[in-house]
N, C-alpha and C. Protein backbone atom coordinates (compact mmCIF):
# COMPACT_ATOMS: atom_id res chain seq x y z
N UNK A 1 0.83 -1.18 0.00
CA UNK A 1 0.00 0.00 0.00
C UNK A 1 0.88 1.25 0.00
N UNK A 2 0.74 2.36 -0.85
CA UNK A 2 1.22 3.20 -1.01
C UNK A 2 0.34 4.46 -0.44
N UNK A 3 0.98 5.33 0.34
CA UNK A 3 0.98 6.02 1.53
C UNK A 3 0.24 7.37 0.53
N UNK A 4 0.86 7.59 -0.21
CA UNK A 4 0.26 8.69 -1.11
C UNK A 4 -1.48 8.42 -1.77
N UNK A 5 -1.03 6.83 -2.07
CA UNK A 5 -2.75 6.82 -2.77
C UNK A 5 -3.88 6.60 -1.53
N UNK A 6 -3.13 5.70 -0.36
CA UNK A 6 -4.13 5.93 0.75
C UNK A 6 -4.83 7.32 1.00
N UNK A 7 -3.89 8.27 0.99
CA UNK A 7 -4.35 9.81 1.28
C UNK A 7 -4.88 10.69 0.72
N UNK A 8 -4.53 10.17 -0.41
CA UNK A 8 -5.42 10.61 -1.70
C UNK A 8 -7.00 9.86 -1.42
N UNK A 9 -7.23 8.55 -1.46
CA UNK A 9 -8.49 7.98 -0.99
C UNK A 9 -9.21 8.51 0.08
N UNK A 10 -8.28 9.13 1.38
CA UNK A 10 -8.99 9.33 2.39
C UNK A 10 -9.37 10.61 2.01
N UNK A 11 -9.33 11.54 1.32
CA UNK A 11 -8.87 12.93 1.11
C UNK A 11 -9.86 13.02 0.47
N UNK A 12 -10.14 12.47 -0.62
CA UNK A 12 -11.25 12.80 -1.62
C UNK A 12 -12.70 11.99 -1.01
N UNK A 13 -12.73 11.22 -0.55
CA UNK A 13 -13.64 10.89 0.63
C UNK A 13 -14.31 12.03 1.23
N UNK A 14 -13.31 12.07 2.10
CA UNK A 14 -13.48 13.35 3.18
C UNK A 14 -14.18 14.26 2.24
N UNK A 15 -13.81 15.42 1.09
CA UNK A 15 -14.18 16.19 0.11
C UNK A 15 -15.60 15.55 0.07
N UNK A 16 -15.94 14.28 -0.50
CA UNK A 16 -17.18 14.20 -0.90
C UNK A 16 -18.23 14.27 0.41
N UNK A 17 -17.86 13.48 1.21
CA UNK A 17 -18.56 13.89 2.92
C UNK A 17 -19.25 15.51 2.74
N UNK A 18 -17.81 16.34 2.51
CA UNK A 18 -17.94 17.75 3.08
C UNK A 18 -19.07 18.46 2.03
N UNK A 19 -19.78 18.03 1.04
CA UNK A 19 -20.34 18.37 -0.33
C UNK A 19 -21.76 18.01 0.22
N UNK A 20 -22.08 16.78 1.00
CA UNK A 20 -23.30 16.36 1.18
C UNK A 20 -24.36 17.51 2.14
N UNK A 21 -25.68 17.56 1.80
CA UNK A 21 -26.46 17.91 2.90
C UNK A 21 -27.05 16.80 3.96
N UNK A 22 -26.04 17.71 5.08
CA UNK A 22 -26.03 16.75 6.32
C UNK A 22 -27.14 17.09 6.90
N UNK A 23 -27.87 18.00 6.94
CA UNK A 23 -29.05 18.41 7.51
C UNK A 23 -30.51 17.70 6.92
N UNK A 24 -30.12 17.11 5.61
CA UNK A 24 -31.23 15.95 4.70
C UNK A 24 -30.96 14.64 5.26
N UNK A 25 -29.99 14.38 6.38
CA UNK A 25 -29.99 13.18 6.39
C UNK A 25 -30.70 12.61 7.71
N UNK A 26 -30.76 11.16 7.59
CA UNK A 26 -31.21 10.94 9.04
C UNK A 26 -30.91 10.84 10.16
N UNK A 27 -31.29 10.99 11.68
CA UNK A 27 -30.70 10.80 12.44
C UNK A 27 -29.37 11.87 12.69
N UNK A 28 -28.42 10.70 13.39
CA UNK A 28 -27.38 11.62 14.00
C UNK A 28 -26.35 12.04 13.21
N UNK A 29 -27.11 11.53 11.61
CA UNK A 29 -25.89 12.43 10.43
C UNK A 29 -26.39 13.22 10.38
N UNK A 30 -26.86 14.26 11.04
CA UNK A 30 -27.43 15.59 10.58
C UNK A 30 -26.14 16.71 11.56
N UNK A 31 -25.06 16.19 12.49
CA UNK A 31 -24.55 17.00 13.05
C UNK A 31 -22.96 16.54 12.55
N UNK A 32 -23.05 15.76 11.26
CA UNK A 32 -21.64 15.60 10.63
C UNK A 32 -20.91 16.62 11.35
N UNK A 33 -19.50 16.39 11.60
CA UNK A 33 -18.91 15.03 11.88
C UNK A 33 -19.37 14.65 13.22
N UNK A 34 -19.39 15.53 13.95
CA UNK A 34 -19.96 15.03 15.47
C UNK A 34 -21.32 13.86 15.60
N UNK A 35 -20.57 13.02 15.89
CA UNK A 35 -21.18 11.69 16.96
C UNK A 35 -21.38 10.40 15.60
N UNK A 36 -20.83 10.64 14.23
CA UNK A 36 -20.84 10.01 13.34
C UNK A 36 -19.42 9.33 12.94
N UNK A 37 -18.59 9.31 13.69
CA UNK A 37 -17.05 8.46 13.98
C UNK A 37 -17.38 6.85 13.45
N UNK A 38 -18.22 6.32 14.24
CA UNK A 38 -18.31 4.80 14.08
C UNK A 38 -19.04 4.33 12.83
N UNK A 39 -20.09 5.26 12.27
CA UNK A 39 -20.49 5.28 11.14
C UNK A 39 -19.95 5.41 10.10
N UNK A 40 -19.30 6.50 10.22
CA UNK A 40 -18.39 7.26 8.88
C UNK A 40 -17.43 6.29 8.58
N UNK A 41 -16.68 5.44 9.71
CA UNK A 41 -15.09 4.68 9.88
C UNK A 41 -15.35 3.38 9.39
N UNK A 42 -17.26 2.95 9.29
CA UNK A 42 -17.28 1.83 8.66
C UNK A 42 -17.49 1.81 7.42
N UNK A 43 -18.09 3.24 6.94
CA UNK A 43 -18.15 3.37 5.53
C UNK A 43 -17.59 3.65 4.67
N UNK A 44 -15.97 4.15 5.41
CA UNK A 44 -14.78 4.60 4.80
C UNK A 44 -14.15 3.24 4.53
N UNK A 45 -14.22 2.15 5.34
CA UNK A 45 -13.60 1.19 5.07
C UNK A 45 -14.01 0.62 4.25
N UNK A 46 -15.17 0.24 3.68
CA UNK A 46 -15.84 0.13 2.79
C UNK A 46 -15.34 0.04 1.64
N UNK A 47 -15.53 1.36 1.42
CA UNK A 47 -14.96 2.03 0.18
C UNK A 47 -13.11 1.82 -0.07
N UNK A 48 -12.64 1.92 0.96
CA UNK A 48 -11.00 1.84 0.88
C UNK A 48 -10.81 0.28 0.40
N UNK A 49 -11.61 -0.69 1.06
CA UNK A 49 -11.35 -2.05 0.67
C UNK A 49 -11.85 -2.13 -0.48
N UNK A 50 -13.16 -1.57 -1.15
CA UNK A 50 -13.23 -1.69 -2.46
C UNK A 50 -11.99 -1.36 -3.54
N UNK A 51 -11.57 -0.21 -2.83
CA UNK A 51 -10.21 0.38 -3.87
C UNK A 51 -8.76 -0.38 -3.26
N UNK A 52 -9.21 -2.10 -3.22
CA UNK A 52 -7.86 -2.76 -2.88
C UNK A 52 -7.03 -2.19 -1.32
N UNK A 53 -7.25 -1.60 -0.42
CA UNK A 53 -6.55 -1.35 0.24
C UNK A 53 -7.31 -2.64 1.54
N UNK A 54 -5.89 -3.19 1.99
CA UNK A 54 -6.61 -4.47 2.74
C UNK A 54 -5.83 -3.85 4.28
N UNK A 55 -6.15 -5.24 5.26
CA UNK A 55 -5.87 -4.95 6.73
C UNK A 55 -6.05 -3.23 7.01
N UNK A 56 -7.31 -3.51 7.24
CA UNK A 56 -8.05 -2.14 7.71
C UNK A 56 -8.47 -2.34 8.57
N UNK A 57 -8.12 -1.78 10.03
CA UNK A 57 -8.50 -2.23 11.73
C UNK A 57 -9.49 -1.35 11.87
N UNK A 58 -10.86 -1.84 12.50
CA UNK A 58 -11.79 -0.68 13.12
C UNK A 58 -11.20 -0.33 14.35
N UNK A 59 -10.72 0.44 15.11
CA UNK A 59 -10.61 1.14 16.39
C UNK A 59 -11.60 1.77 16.98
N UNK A 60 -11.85 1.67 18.53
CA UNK A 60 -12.73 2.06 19.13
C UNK A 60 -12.28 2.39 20.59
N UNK A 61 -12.79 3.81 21.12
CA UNK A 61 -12.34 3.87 22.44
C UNK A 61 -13.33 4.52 22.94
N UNK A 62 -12.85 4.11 24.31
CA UNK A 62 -13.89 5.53 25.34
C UNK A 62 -12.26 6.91 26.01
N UNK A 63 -12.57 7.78 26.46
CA UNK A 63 -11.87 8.66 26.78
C UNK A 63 -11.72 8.36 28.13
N UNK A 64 -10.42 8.60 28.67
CA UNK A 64 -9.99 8.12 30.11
C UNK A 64 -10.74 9.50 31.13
N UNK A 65 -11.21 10.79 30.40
CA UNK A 65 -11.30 12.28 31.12
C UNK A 65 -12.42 12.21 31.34
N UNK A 66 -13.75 11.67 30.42
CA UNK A 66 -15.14 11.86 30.24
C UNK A 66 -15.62 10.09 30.07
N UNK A 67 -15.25 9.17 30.65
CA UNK A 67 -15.77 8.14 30.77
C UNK A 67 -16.67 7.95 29.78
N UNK A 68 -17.79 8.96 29.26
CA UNK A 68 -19.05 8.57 28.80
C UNK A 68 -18.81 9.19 27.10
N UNK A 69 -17.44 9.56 26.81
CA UNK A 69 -17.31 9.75 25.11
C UNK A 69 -16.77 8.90 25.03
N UNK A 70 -17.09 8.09 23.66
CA UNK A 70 -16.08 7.33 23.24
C UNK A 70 -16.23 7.91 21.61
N UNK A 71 -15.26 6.77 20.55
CA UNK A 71 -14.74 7.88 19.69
C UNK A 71 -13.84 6.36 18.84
N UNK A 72 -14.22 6.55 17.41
CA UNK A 72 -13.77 5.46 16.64
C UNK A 72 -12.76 5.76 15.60
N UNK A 73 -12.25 5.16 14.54
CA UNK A 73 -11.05 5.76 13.58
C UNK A 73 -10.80 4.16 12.88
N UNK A 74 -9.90 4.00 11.99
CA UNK A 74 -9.36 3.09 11.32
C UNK A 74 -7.96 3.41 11.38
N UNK A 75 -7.34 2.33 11.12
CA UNK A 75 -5.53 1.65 11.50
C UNK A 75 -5.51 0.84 10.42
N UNK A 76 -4.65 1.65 9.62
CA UNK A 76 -4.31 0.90 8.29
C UNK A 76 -2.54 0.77 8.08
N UNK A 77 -2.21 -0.19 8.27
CA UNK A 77 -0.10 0.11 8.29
C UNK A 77 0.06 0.80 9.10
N UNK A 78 -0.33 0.93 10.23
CA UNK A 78 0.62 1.86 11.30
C UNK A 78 -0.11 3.45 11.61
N UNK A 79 -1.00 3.50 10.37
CA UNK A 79 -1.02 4.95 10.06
C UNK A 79 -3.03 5.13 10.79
N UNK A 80 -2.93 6.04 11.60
CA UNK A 80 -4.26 6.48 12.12
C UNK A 80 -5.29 7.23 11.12
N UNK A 81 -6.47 6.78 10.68
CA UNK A 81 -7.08 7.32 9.80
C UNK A 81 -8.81 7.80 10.56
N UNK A 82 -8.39 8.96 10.34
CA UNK A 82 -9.70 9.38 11.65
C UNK A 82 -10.50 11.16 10.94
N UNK A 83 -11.19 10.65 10.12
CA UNK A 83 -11.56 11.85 9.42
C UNK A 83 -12.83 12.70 9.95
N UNK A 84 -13.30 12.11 11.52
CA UNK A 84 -14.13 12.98 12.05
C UNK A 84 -13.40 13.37 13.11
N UNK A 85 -11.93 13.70 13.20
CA UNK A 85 -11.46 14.45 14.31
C UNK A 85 -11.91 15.93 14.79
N UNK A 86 -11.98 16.31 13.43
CA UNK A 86 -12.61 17.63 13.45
C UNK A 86 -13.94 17.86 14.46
N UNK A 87 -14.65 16.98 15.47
CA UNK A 87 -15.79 17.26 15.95
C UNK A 87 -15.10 17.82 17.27
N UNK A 88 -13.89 17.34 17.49
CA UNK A 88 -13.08 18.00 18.47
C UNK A 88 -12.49 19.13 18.86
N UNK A 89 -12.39 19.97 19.46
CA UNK A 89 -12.38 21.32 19.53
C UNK A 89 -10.58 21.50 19.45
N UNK A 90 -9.90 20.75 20.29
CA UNK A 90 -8.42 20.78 19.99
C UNK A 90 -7.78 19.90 18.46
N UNK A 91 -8.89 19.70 17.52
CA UNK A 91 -8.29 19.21 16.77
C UNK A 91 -7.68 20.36 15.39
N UNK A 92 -6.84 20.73 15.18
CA UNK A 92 -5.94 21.45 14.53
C UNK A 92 -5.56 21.31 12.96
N UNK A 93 -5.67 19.64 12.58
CA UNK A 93 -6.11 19.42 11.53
C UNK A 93 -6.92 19.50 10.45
N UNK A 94 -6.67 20.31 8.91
CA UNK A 94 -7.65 20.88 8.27
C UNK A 94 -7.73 18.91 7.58
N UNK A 95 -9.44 18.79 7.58
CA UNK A 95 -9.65 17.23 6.71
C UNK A 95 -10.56 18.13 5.70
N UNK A 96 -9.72 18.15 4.43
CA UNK A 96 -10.87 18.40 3.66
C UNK A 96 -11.79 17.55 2.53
């Protein structure tokens, strides 16, 4: 797996996410990205395994500060793939 086309996949993903009306959708996709981690991370994988990219880990945690958030992502080669970080207020990262 090549590190460039992964990011490119996650990247243009992300882009199409950011295009949708989240407010047409149901439920708790209406506050994209917030509280849609476990959703989004299974549908990204999805799609990434369609485009050949294999050993794709679901990750899942709760927070050691707030017991009652928890918060999901994918682990692909080493590399953390977490494109609803942004619901986080210290997150610093532009995902576009």
């Amino acid at each position: 797996m090549n590190i460039v086309e992964l990011k490119k996949h996650v990247s243009d993903f992300r882009g199409a996410l950011n295009r949708l009306d989240w407010f047409s959708m149901p439920g708790n996709f209406r506050k994209f990205p917030l509280g849609t981690c476990g959703a989004i991370s299974d549908i990204l994988a999805e799609h990434l395994y369609k485009q050949g990219i294999q050993e794709i880990e679901y990750v899942s945690g709760v927070s050691d500060q707030h017991r009652q958030n928890s918060h999901a992502w994918l682990e692909i080669a080493g590399y953390i793939i977490d494109i609803t970080a942004d619901q986080f207020l210290d997150c610093n990262i532009p995902l576009s």
